[in-house]
Structure formats: C-alpha cells, structure tokens
Protein backbone atom coordinates (compact mmCIF):
# COMPACT_ATOMS: atom_id res chain seq x y z
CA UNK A 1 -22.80 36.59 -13.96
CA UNK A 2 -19.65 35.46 -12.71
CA UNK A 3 -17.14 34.62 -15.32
CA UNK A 4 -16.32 30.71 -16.49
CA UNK A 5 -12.38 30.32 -15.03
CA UNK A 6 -9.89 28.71 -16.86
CA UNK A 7 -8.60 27.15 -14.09
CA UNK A 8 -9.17 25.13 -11.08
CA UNK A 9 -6.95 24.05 -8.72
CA UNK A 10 -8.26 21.37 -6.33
CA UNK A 11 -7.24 21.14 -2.85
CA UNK A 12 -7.78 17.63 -0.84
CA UNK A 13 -7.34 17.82 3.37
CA UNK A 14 -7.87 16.03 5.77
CA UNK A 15 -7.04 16.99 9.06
CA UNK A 16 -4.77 19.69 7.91
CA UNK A 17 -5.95 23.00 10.47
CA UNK A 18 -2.75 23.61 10.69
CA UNK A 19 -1.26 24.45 7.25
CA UNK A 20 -4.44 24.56 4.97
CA UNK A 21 -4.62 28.44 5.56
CA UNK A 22 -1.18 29.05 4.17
CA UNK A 23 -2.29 26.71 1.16
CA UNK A 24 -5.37 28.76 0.45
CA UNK A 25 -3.74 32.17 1.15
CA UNK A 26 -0.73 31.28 -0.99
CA UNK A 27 -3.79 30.69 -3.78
CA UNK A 28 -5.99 34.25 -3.54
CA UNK A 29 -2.36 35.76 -4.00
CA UNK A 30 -2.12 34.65 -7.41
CA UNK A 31 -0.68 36.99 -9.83
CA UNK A 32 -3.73 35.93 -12.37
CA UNK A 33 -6.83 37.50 -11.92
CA UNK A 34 -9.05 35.95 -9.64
CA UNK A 35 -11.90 35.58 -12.34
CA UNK A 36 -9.69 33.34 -14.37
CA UNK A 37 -9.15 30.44 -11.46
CA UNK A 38 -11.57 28.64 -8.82
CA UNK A 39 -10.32 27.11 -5.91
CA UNK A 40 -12.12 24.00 -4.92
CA UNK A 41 -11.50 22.52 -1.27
CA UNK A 42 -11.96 18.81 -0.39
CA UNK A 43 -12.26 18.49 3.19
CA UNK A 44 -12.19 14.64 3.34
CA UNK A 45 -14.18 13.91 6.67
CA UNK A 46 -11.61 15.94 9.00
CA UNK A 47 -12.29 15.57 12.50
CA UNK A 48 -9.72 18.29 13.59
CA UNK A 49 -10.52 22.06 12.93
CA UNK A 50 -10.01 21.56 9.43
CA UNK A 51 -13.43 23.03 8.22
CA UNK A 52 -13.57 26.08 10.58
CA UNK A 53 -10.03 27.34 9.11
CA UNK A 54 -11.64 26.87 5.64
CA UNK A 55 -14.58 28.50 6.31
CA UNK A 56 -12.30 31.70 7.45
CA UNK A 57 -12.12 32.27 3.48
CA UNK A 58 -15.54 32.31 2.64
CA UNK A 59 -16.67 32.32 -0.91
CA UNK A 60 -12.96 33.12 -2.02
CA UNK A 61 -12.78 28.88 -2.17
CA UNK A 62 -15.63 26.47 -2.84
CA UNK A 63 -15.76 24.10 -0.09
CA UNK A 64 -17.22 20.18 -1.00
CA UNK A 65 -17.18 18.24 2.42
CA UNK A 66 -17.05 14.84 2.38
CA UNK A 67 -18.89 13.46 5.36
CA UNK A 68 -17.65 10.01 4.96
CA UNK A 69 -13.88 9.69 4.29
CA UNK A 70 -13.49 8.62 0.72
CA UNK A 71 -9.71 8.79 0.77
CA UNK A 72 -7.63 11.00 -1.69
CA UNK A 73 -8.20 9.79 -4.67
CA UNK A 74 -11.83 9.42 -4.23
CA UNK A 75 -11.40 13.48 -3.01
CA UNK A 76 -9.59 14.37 -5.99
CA UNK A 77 -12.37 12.64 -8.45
CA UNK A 78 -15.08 14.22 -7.04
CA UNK A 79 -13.50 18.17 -7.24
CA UNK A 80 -12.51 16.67 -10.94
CA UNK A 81 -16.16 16.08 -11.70
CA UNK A 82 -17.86 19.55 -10.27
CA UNK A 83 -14.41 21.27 -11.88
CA UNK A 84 -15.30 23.99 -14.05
CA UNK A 85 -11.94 24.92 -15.59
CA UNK A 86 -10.12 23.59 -18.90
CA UNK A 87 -6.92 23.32 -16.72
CA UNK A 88 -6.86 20.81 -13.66
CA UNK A 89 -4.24 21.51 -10.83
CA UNK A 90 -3.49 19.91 -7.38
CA UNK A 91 -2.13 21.76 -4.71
CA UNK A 92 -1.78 19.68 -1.16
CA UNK A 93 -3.55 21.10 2.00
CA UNK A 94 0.06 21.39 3.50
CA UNK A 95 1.58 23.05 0.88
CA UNK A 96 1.72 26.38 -0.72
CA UNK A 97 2.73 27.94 -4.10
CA UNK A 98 4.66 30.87 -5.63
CA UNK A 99 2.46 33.79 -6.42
CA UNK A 100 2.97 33.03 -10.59
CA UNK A 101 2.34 29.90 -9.92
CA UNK A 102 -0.86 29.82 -11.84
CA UNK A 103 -0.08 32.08 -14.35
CA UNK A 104 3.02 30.69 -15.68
CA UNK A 105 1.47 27.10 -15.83
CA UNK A 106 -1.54 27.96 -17.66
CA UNK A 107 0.43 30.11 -19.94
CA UNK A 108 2.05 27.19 -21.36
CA UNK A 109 -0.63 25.36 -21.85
CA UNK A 110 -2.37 28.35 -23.92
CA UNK A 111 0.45 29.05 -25.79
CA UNK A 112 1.44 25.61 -26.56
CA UNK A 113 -1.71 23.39 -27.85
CA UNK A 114 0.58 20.68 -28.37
CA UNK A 115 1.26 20.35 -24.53
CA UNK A 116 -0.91 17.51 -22.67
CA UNK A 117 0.13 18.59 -19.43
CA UNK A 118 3.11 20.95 -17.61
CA UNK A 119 4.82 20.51 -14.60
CA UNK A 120 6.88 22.81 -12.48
CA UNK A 121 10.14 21.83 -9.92
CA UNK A 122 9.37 22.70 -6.66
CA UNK A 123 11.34 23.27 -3.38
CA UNK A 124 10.99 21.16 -0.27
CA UNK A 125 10.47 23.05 3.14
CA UNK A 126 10.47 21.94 6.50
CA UNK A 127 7.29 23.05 8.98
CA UNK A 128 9.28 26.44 9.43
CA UNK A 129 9.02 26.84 5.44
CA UNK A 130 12.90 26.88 5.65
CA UNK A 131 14.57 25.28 2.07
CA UNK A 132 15.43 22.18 2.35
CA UNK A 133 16.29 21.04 -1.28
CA UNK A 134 15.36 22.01 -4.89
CA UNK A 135 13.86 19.01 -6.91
CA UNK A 136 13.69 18.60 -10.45
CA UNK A 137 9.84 17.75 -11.14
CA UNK A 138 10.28 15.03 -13.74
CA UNK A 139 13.59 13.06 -12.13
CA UNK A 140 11.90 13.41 -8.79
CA UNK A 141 8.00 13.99 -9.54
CA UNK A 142 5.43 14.49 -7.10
CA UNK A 143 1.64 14.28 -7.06
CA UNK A 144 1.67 18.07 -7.40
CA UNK A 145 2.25 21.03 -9.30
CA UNK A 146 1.32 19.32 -12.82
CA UNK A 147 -1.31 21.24 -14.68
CA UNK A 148 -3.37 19.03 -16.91
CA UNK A 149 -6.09 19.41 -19.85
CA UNK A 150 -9.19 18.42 -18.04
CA UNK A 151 -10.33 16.49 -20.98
CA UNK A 152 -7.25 14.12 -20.84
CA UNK A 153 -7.89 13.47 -17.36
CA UNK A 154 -11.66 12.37 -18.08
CA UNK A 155 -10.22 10.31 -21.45
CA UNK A 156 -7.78 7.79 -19.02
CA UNK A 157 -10.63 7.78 -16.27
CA UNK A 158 -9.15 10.33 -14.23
CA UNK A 159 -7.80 9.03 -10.48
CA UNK A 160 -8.27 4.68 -9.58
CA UNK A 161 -10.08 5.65 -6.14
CA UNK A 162 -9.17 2.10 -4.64
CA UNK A 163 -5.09 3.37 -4.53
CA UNK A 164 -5.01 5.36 -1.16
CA UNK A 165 -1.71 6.10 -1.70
CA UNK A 166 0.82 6.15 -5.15
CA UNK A 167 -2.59 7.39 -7.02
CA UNK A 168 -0.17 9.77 -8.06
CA UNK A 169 2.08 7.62 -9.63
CA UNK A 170 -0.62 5.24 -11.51
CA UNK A 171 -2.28 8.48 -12.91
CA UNK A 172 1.05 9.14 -14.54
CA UNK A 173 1.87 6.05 -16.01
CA UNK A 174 -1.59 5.90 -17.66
CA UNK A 175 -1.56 9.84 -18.96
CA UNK A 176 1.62 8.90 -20.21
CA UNK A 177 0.81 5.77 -22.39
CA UNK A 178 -1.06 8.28 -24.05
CA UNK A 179 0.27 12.05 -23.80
CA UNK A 180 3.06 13.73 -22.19
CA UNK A 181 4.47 16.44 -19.37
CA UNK A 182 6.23 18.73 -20.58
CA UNK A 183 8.95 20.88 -17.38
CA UNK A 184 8.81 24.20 -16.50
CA UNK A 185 11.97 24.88 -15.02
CA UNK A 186 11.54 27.15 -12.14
CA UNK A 187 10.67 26.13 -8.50
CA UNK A 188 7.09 27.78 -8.52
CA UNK A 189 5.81 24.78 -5.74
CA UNK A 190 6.83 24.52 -2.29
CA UNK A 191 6.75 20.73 -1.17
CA UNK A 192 6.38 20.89 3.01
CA UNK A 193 8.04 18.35 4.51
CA UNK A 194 6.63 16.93 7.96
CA UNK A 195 6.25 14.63 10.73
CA UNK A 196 2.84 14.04 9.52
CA UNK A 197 3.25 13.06 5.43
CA UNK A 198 1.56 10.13 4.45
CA UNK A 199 4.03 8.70 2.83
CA UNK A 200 5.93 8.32 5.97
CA UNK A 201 3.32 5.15 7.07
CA UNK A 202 5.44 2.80 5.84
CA UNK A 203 3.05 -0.79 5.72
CA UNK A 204 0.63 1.04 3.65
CA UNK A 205 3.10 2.87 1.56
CA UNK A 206 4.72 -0.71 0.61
CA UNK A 207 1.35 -2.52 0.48
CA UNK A 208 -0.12 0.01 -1.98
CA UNK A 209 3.19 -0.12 -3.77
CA UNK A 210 3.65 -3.68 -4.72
CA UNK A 211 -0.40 -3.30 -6.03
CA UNK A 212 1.03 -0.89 -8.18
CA UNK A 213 3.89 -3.04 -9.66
CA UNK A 214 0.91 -5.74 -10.02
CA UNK A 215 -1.40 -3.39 -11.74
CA UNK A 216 1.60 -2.17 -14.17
CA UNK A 217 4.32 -4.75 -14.07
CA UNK A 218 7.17 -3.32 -15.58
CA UNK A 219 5.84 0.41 -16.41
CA UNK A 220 6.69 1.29 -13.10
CA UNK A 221 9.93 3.93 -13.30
CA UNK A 222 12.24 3.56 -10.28
C-alpha cells in the first residue's frame, strides 16, 4: 500500500504546454522522498497541448481535468478537497522550484507546531529562466510558495471561487484574521515572468480588484 504523503502540492494550468513540464520536473526532483509528497495537476479545460505534456509523467502526478473551465480558484478548491496531505502548497504551471523546496518548507512546519503557515522569497525569471530580481515573500507576496496546514485552509473556507483573479490576496487577508505566515528567508521559488501572466489583463485585474476593496474595505494592504 502506498504510503499517506505529508504533502501535496497542487498545480492549476491552463493552457500552459509550454512551461508545465519544467513545473512538474522541477517537482519529482525534490530532495524529499517521493513517498512523503503527491503532486496533484489541475488542467483547467486547456485547449492547447496542455494535457498531452502532462500525461508525459504518468503516475509520477495525479492529473484531475476539468472539462469545463472553472477558473483558478475553483481549480485550486477542487485539488484542496481530493488533497491527501497535512501540508497544502501551490506551485503555478509556469513556474518551477528549488530542489529543497519541499523539504525545507515542511520542515518548519514539523518542527514548529506553532506555525499556521510558511512562506519562502522567491526569484523572478524571465522565459529564458534568466534572474530578474529577488523578492522578499511577505513585502512583495505572491499566490505561491506558502505552505499551509490543510486544516486552516478548510476552517476560513479555503479559496472564494467567484474571484478569478486576487484569490490570492483575499485568501490571505482571511487566514490572517485568524493565523499567521511565518518567512523563510531563502529564494527556494522561481516566479517566471511572461508575456502571457494573467495579471497583465489589465480590465479584469482592476475589476476584480476594486471587488476586493468592497469585500474587505480597509484590510486590503497596499
């Protein structure tokens, strides 16, 4: 019988053929044992050869296709519900990790019981995975590289589906009303930078921005 992992890092894509093979090799080279982590793919109705470069990897990843897009945070909530680890991590289908990525997160998080949540800097790359900047993960924070108790996700309802973008942001201002992330300082994430981030659609990005001062009025941090 296959052992229960500790962790599982979810992986949302859509329409990412390009770079989701980096992501998922930059996972099976984890310095943890691979019997301690799952990797659970989200391929949110791609219509690009998203699935056939995720199928490359076999039963290394577990693969949940969404045949109707639901949009990321509806991706991230359903890989959240079939989860099987204690630990919950993102990792976006265009970026990729450090090989202790893993194993440095969760060791905080076993060693320290009174950590809610830990989250690493990370370094921004261009398509050419050339460094661009190093960011500090709590002055600049980013929907990725947090690891969280899986329990305190379920407790504040885990990701509001209807924000298609800055569900990032309102999941942290409700985990933090009631717990807290705690930094790792070392640039274990790599951030890719591209022509094709959504947060370069600007209408959206302002539209879902001002619902997000609505929803929180003045909890929103600059």
């Amino acid at each position: 019988m296959k052992k229960q992992p500790i962790i599982s890092v979810i992986v949302p894509v859509h329409n990412e053929e390009r770079f989701i093979g980096r992501a998922i090799r930059s996972l099976l080279g984890q310095s943890l044992p691979s019997e301690l982590y799952e990797i659970i793919v989200v391929n949110d109705a791609s219509t690009d050869r998203t699935q056939y470069a995720i199928s490359v990897f076999g039963d290394d990843v577990r693969c949940l296709v969404n045949e109707t897009k639901l949009g990321l945070p509806g991706s991230l909530n359903r890989a959240i519900k079939m989860a099987r680890g204690q630990f919950i991590v993102r990792v976006d289908g265009d970026d990729y990790v450090a090989s202790d990525y893993l194993n440095i997160l969760s060791r905080f998080l076993t060693e320290n019981n009174y950590m809610d949540a830990v989250a690493c800097d990370y370094l921004m790359v261009d398509d050419a995975e050339a460094v661009l900047g190093r960011h500090n993960c709590l002055t600049h924070p980013i929907g990725c590289g947090i690891m969280f108790r899986i329990e305190h996700l379920v407790d504040i309802g885990l990701y509001d589906d209807s924000f298609l973008m800055h569900e990032d942001r309102d999941l942290r201002i409700r985990f933090l009303k009631k717990y807290s992330i705690h930094r790792v300082e070392l640039p274990l994430y790599r951030y890719r930078r591209h022509a094709g981030n959504m947060t370069i659609n600007g209408d959206d990005w302002k539209y879902f921005e001002e619902r997000l001062y609505q929803k929180h009025e003045d909890e929103v941090p600059a």
